[in-house]
N, C-alpha and C. Protein backbone atom coordinates (compact mmCIF):
# COMPACT_ATOMS: atom_id res chain seq x y z
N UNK A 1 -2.71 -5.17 44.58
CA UNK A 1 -2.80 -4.92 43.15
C UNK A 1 -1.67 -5.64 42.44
N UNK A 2 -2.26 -6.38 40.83
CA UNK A 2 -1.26 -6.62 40.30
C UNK A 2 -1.28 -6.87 38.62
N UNK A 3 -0.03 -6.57 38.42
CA UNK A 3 -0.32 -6.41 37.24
C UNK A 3 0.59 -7.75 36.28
N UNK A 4 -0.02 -8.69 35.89
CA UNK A 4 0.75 -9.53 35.05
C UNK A 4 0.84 -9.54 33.79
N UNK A 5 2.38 -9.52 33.11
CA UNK A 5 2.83 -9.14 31.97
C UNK A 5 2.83 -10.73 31.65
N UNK A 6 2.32 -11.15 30.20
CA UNK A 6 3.00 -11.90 29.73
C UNK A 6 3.28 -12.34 28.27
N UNK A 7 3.40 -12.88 27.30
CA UNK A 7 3.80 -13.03 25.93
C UNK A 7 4.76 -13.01 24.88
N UNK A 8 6.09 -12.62 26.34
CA UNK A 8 7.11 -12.82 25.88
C UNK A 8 8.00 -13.49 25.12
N UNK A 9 9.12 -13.77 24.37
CA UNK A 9 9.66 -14.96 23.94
C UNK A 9 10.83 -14.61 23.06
N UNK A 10 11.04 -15.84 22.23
CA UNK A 10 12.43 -15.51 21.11
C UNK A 10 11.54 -15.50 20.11
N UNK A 11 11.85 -14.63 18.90
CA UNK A 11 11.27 -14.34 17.83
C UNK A 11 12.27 -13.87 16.82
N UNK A 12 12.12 -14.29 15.32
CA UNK A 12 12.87 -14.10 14.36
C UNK A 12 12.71 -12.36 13.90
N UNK A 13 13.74 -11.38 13.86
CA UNK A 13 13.68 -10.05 12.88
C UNK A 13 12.27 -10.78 11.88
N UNK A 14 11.72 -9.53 11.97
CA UNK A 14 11.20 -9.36 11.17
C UNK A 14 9.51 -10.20 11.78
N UNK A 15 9.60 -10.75 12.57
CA UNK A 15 8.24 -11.05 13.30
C UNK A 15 7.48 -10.58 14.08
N UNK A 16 6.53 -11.16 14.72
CA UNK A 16 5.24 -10.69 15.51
C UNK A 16 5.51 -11.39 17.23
N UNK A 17 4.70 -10.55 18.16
CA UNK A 17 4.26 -11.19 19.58
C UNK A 17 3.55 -10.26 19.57
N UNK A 18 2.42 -10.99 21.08
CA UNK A 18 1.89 -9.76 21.66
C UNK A 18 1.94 -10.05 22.65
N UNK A 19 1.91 -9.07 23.63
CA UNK A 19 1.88 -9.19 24.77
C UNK A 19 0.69 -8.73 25.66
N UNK A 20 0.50 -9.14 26.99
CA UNK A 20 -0.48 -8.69 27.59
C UNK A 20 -0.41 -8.71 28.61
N UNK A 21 -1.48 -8.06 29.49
CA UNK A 21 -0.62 -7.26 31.16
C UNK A 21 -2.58 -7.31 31.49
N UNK A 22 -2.16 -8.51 32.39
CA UNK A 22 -3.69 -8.28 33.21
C UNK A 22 -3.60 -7.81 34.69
N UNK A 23 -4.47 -6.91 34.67
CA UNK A 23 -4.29 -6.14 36.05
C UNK A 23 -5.30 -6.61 37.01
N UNK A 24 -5.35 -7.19 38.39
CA UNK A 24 -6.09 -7.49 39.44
C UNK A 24 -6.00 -6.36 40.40
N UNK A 25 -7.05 -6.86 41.24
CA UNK A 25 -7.24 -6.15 42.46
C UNK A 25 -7.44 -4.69 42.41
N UNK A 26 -7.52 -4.17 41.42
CA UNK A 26 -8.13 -2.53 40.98
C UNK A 26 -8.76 -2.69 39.61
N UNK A 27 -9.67 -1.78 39.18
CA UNK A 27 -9.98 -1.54 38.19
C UNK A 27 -9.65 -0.39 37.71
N UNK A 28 -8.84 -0.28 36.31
CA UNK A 28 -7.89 0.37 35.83
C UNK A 28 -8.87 1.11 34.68
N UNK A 29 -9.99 1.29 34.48
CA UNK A 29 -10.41 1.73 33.14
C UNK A 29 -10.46 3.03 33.19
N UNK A 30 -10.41 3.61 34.33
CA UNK A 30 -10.26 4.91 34.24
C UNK A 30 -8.84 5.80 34.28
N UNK A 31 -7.99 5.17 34.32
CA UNK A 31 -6.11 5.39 34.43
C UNK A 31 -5.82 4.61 32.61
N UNK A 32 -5.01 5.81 32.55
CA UNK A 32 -3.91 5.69 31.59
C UNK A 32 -3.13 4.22 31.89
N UNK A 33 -2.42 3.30 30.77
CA UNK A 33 -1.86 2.07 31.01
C UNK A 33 -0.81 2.49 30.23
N UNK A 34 -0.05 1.75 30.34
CA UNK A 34 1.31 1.86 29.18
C UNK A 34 2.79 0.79 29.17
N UNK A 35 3.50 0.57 28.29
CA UNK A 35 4.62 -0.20 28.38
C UNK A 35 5.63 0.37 28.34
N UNK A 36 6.59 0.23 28.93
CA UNK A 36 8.26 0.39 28.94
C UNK A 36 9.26 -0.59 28.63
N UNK A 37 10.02 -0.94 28.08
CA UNK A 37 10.63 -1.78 27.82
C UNK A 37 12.73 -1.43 28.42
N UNK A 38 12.82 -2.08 28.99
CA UNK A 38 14.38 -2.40 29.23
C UNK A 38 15.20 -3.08 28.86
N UNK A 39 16.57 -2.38 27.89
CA UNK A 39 17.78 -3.29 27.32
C UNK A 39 18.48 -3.61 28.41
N UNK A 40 19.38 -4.73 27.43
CA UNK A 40 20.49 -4.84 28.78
C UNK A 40 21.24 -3.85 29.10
N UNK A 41 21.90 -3.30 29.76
CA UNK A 41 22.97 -2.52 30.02
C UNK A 41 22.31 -0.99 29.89
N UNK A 42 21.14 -0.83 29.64
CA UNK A 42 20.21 0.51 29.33
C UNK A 42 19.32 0.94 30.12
N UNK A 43 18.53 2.22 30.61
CA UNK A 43 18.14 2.41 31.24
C UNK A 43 16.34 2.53 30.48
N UNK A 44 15.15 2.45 31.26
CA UNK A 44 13.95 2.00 30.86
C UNK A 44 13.27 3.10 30.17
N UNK A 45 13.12 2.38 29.67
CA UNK A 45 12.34 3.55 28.13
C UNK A 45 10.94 3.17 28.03
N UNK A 46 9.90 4.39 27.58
CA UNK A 46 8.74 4.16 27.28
C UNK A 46 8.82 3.70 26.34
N UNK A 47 7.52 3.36 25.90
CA UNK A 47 7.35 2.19 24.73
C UNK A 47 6.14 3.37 24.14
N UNK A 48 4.55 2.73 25.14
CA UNK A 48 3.35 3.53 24.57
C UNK A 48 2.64 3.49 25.34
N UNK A 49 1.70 4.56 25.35
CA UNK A 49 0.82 4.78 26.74
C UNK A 49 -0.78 4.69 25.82
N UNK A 50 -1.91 4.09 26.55
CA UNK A 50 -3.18 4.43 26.13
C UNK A 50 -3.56 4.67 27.24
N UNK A 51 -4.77 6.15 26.60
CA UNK A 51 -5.51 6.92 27.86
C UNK A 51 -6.77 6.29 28.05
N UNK A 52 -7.17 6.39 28.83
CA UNK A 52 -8.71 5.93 29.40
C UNK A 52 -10.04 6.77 28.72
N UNK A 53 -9.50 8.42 28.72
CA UNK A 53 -10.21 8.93 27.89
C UNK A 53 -10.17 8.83 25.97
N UNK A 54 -11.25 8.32 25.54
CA UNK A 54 -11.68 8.01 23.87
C UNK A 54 -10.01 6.77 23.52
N UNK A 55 -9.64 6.43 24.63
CA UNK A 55 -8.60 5.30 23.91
C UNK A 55 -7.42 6.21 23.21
N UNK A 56 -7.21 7.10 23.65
CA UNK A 56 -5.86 7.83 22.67
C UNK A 56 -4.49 7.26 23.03
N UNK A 57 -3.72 7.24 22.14
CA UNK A 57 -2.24 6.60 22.18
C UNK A 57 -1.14 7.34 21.93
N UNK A 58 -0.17 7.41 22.22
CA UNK A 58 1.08 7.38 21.85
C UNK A 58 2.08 6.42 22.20
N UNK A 59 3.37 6.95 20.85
CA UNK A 59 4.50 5.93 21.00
C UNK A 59 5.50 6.53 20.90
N UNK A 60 6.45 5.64 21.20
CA UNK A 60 7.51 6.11 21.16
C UNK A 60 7.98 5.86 19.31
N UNK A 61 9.34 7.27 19.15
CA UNK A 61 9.39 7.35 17.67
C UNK A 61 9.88 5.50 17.08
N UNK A 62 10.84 5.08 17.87
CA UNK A 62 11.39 3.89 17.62
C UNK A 62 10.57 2.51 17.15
N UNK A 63 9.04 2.34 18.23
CA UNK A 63 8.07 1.58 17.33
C UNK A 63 7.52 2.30 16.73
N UNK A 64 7.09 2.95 16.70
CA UNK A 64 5.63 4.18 15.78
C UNK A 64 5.58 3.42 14.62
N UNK A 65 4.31 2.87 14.19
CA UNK A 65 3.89 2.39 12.85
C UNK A 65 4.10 0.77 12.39
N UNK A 66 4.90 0.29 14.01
CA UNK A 66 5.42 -1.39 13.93
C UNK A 66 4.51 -1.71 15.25
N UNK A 67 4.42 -0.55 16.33
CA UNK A 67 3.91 -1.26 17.76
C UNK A 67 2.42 -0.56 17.70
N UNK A 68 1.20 -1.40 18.43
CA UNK A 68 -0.15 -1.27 18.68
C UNK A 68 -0.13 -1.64 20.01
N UNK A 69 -0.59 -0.62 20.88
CA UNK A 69 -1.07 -0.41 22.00
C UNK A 69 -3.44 -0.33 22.06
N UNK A 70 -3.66 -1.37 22.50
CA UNK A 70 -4.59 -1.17 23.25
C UNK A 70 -4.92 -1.95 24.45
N UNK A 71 -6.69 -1.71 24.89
CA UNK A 71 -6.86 -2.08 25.73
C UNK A 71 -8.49 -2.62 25.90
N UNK A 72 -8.68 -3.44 26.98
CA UNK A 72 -10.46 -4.39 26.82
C UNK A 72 -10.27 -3.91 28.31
N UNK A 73 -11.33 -2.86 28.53
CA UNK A 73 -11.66 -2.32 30.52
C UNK A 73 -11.99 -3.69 30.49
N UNK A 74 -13.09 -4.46 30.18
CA UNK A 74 -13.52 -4.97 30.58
C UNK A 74 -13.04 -6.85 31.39
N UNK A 75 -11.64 -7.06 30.68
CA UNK A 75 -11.13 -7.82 31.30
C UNK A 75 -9.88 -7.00 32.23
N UNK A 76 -10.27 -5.81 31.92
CA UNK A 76 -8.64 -5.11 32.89
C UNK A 76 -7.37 -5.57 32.40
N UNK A 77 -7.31 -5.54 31.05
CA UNK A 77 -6.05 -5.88 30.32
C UNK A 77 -5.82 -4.82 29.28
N UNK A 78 -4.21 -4.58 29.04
CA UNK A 78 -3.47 -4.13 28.51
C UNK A 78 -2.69 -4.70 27.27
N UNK A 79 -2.75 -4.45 25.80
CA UNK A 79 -2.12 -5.05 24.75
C UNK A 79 -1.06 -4.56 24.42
N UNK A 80 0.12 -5.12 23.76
CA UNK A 80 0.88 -4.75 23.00
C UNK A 80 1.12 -5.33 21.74
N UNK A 81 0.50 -5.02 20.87
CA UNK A 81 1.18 -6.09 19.13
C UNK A 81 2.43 -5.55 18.96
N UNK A 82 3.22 -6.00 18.62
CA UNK A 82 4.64 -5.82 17.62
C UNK A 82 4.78 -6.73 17.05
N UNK A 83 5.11 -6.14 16.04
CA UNK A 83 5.02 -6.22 14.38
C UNK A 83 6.09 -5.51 14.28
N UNK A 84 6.76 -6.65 12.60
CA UNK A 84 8.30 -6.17 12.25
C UNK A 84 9.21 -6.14 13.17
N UNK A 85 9.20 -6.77 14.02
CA UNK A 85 10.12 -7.12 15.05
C UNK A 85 11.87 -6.92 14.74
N UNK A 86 12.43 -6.04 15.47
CA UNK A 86 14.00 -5.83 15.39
C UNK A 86 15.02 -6.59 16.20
N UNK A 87 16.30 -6.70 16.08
CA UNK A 87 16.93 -7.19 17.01
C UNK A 87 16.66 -5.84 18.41
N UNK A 88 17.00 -4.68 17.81
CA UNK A 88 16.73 -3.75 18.51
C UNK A 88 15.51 -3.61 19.50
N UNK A 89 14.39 -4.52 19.21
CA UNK A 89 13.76 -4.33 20.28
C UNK A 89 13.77 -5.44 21.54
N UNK A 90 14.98 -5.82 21.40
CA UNK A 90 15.17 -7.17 22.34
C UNK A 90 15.21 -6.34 23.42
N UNK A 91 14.65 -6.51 24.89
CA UNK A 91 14.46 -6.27 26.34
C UNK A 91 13.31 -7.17 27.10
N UNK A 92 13.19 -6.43 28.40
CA UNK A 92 12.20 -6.87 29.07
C UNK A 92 11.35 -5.63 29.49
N UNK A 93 9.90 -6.21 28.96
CA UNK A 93 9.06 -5.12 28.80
C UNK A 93 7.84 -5.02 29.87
N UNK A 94 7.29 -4.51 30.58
CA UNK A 94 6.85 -3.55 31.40
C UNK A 94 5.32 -3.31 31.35
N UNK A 95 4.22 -3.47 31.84
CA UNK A 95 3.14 -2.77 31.93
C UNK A 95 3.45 -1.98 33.05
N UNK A 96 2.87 -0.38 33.17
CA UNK A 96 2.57 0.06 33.99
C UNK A 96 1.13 0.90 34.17
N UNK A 97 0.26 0.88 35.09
CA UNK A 97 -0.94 2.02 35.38
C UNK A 97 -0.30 1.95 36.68
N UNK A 98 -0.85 3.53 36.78
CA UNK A 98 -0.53 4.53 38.34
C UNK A 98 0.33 3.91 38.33
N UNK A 99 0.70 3.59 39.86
CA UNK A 99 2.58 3.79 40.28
C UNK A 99 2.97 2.54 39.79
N UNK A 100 2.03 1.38 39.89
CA UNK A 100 2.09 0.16 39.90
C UNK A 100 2.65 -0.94 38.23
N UNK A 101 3.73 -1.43 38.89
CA UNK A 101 4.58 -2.16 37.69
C UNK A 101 4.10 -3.94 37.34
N UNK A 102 3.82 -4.13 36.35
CA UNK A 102 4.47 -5.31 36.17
C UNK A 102 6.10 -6.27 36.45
N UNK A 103 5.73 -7.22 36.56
CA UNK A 103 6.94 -7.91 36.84
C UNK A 103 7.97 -8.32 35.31
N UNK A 104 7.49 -7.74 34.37
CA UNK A 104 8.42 -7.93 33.02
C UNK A 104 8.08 -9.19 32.40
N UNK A 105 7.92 -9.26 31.04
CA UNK A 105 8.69 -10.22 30.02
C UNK A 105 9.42 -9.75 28.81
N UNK A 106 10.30 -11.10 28.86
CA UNK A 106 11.14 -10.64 28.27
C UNK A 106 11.14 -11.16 26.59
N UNK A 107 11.50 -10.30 26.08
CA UNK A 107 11.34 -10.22 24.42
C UNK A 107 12.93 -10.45 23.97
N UNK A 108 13.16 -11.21 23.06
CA UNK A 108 14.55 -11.61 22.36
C UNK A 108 14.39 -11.37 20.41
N UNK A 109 14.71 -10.61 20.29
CA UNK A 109 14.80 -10.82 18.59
C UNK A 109 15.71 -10.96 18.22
N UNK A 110 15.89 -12.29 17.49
CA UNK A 110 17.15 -12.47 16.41
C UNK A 110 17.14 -12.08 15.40
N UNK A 111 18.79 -11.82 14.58
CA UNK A 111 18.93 -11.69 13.78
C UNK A 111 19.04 -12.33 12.36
C-alpha cells in the first residue's frame, strides 16, 4: 500500500495550493482519509479528516474556513485546497487512511 502526497511548494501569504494524496494497492473508499501537517521543530498536528460515510469533515480550528478537505473514491485520492495561505502554515504535510502514511510534502509560505 501506498499513499502519494503531492502539491507541495513555495507560495506567497496570502495564496493558494492543493494538494493531493493518491492511494494504491487498497481501496480506501470505505476508511476515513485525512492530513496532518508538521512544523519544524513541532510535533504533528491534524489538519482535517473526511469520512467515508455522506463525505463529513472536520478541521482543525487553525485552517477552518481557509482549508477544504475532500475526496474522488473513485480515483482513490485525497484533496487538500488551501486558501489564504499563512506563513504559519509552512510544514510538511501528510495524508493518512488506516495506519498507513504518506511520505510528506512540503509547503513553504512567505511572508
Amino acid at each position: 500500500v501506498q499513499l502519494q502526497a503531492s502539491g507541495g511548494g513555495l507560495v506567497q501569504a496570502g495564496g493558494s495550493l492543493r494538494l493531493s494524496c493518491a492511494a494504491s494497492g487498497r481501496t480506501f473508499s470505505r476508511y476515513n482519509m485525512g492530513w496532518f501537517r508538521q512544523a519544524p521543530g513541532k510535533e504533528r498536528e491534524f489538519v482535517a479528516v473526511i469520512r467515508w460515510t455522506a463525505g463529513t469533515t472536520n478541521y482543525a480550528d487553525s485552517v477552518k474556513g481557509r482549508f477544504t478537505i475532500s475526496r474522488d473514491n473513485a480515483k482513490n485520492t485525497v484533496y487538500l485546497q488551501m486558501n489564504s495561505l499563512k506563513p504559519e502554515d509552512t510544514a510538511v504535510y501528510y495524508c493518512k487512511a488506516l495506519w498507513y502514511w504518506g511520505q510528506g510534502t512540503l509547503v513553504t509560505v512567505s511572508s
